[in-house]
C-alpha atoms as a PDB file:
ATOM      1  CA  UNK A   1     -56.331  -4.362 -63.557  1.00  0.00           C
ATOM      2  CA  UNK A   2     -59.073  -3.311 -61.856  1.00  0.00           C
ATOM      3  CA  UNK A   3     -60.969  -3.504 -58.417  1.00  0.00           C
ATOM      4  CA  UNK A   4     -63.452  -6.666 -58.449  1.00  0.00           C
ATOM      5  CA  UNK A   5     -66.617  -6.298 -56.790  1.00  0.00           C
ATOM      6  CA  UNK A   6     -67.005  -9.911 -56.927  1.00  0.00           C
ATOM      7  CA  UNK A   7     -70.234 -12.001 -57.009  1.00  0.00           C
ATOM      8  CA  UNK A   8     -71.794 -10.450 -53.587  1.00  0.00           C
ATOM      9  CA  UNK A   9     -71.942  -6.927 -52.480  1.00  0.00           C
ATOM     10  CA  UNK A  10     -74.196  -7.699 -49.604  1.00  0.00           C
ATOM     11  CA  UNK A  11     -74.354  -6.743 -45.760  1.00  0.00           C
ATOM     12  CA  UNK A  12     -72.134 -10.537 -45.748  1.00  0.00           C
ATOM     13  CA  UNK A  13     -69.067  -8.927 -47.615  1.00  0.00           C
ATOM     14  CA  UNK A  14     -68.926  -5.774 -46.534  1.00  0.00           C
ATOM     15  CA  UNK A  15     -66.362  -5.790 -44.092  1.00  0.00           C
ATOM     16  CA  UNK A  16     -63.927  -7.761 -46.021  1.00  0.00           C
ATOM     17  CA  UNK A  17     -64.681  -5.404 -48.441  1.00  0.00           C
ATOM     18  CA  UNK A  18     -64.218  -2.623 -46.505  1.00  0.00           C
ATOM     19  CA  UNK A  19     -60.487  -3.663 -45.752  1.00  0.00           C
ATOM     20  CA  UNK A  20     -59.814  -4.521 -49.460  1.00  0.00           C
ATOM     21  CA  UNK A  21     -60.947  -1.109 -50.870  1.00  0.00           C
ATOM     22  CA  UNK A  22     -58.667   0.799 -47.900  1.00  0.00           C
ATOM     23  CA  UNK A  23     -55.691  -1.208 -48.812  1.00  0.00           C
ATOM     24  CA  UNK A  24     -56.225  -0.584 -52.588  1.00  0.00           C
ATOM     25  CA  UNK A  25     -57.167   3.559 -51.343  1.00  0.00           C
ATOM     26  CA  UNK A  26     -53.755   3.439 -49.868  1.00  0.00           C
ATOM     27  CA  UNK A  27     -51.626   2.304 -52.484  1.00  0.00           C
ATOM     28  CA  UNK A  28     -53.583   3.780 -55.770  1.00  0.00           C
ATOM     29  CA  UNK A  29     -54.216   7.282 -57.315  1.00  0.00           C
ATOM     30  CA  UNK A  30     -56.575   5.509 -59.167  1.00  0.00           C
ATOM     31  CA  UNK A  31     -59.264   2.859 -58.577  1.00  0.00           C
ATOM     32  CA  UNK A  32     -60.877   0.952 -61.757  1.00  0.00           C
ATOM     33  CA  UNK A  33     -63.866  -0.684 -59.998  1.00  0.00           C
ATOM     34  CA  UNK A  34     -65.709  -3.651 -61.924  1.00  0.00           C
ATOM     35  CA  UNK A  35     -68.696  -4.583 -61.000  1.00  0.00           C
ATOM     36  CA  UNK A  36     -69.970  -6.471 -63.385  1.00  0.00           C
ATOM     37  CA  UNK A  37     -70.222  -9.716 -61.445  1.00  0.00           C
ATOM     38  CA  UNK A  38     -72.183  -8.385 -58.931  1.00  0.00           C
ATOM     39  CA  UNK A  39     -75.341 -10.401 -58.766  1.00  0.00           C
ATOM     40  CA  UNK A  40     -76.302  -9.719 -54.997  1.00  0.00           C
ATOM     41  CA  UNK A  41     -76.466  -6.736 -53.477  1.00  0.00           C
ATOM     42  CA  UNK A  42     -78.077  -4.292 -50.627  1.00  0.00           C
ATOM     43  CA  UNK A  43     -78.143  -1.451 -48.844  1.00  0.00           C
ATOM     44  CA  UNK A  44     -74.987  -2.098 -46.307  1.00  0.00           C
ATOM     45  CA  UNK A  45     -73.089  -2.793 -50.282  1.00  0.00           C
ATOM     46  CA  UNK A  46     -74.348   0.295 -51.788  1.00  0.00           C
ATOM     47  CA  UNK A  47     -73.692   2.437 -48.537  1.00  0.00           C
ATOM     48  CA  UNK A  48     -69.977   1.027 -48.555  1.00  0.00           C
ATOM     49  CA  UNK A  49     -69.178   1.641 -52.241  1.00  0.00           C
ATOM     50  CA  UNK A  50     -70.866   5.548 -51.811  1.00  0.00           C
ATOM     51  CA  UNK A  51     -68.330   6.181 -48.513  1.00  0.00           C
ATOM     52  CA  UNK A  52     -65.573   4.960 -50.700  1.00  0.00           C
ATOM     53  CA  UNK A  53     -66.052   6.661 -53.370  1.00  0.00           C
ATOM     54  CA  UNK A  54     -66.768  10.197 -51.368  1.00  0.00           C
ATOM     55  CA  UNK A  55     -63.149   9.203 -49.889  1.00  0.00           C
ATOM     56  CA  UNK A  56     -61.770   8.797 -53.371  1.00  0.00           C
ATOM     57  CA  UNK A  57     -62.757  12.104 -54.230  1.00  0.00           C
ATOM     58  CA  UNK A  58     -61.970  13.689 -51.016  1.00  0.00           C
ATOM     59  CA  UNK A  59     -58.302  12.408 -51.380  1.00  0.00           C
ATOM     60  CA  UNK A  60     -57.799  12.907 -55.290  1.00  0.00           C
ATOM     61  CA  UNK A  61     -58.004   9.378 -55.938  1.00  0.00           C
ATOM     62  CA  UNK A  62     -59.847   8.612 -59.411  1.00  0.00           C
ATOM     63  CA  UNK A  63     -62.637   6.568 -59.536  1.00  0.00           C
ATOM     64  CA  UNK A  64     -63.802   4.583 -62.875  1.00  0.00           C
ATOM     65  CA  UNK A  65     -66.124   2.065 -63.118  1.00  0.00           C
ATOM     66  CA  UNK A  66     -65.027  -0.702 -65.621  1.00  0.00           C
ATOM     67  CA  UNK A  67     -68.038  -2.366 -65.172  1.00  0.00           C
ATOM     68  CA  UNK A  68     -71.719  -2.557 -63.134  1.00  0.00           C
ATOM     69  CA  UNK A  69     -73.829  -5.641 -63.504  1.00  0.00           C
ATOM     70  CA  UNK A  70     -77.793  -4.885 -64.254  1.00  0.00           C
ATOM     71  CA  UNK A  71     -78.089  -5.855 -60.339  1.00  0.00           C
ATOM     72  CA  UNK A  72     -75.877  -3.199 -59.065  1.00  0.00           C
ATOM     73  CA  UNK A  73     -77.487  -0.432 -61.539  1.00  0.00           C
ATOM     74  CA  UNK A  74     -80.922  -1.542 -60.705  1.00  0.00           C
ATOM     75  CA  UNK A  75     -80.376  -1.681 -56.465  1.00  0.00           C
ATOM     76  CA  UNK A  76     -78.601   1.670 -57.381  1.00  0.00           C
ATOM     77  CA  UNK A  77     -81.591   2.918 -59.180  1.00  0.00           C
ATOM     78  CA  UNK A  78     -83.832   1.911 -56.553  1.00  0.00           C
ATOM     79  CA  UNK A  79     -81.991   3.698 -53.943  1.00  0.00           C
ATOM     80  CA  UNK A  80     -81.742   6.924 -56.038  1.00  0.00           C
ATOM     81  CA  UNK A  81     -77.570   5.957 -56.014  1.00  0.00           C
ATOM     82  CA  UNK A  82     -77.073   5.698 -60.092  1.00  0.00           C
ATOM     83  CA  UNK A  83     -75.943   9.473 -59.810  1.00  0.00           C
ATOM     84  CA  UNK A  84     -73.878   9.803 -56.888  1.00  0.00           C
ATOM     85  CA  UNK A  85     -72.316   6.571 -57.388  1.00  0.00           C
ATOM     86  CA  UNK A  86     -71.126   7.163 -60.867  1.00  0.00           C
ATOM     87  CA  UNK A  87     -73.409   4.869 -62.572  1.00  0.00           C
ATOM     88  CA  UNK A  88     -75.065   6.348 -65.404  1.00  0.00           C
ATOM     89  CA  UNK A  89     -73.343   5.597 -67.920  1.00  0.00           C
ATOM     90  CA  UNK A  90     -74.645   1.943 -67.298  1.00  0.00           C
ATOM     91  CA  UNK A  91     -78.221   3.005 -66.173  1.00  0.00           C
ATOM     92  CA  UNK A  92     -80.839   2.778 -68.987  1.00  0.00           C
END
């Protein structure tokens, strides 16, 4: 099962965020992120999902994506994230 993203990665969510992706960093060699029902999304959201995933490599912990929503890509792309965030396989 993987990590929902949920409808809103925006400066509104992060901090619950936040504390969902520790807890799941602390239990989990691996973290399956979907983000395919992302439909909002910002800075603060990208900027949280790039310091989690530099922590997931930092301690070993696999990150996948199982799933980025056209949104999430596109904010990505227009931040110059698609790369460092793992998302080209779903960029165009």
């Amino acid at each position: 099962m993987g990590f929902s993203l949920g409808e809103q990665l925006d400066i509104t969510q992060v901090m619950g965020l936040k504390d969902r992706l520790q807890v799941e960093l602390e239990q989990s060699e691996n973290l399956l992120v979907d983000g395919s029902e992302v439909s909002r999304v910002d800075a603060p959201g990208l900027q949280l999902l790039l310091t989690a995933k530099i922590l997931c490599h930092n301690q070993s912990i696999e990150w996948k994506w199982e799933g980025a929503s056209g949104e999430l890509v596109g904010a990505a792309k227009t931040l110059g994230l698609v790369e460092p965030l793992g998302l080209g396989d779903f960029a165009e």
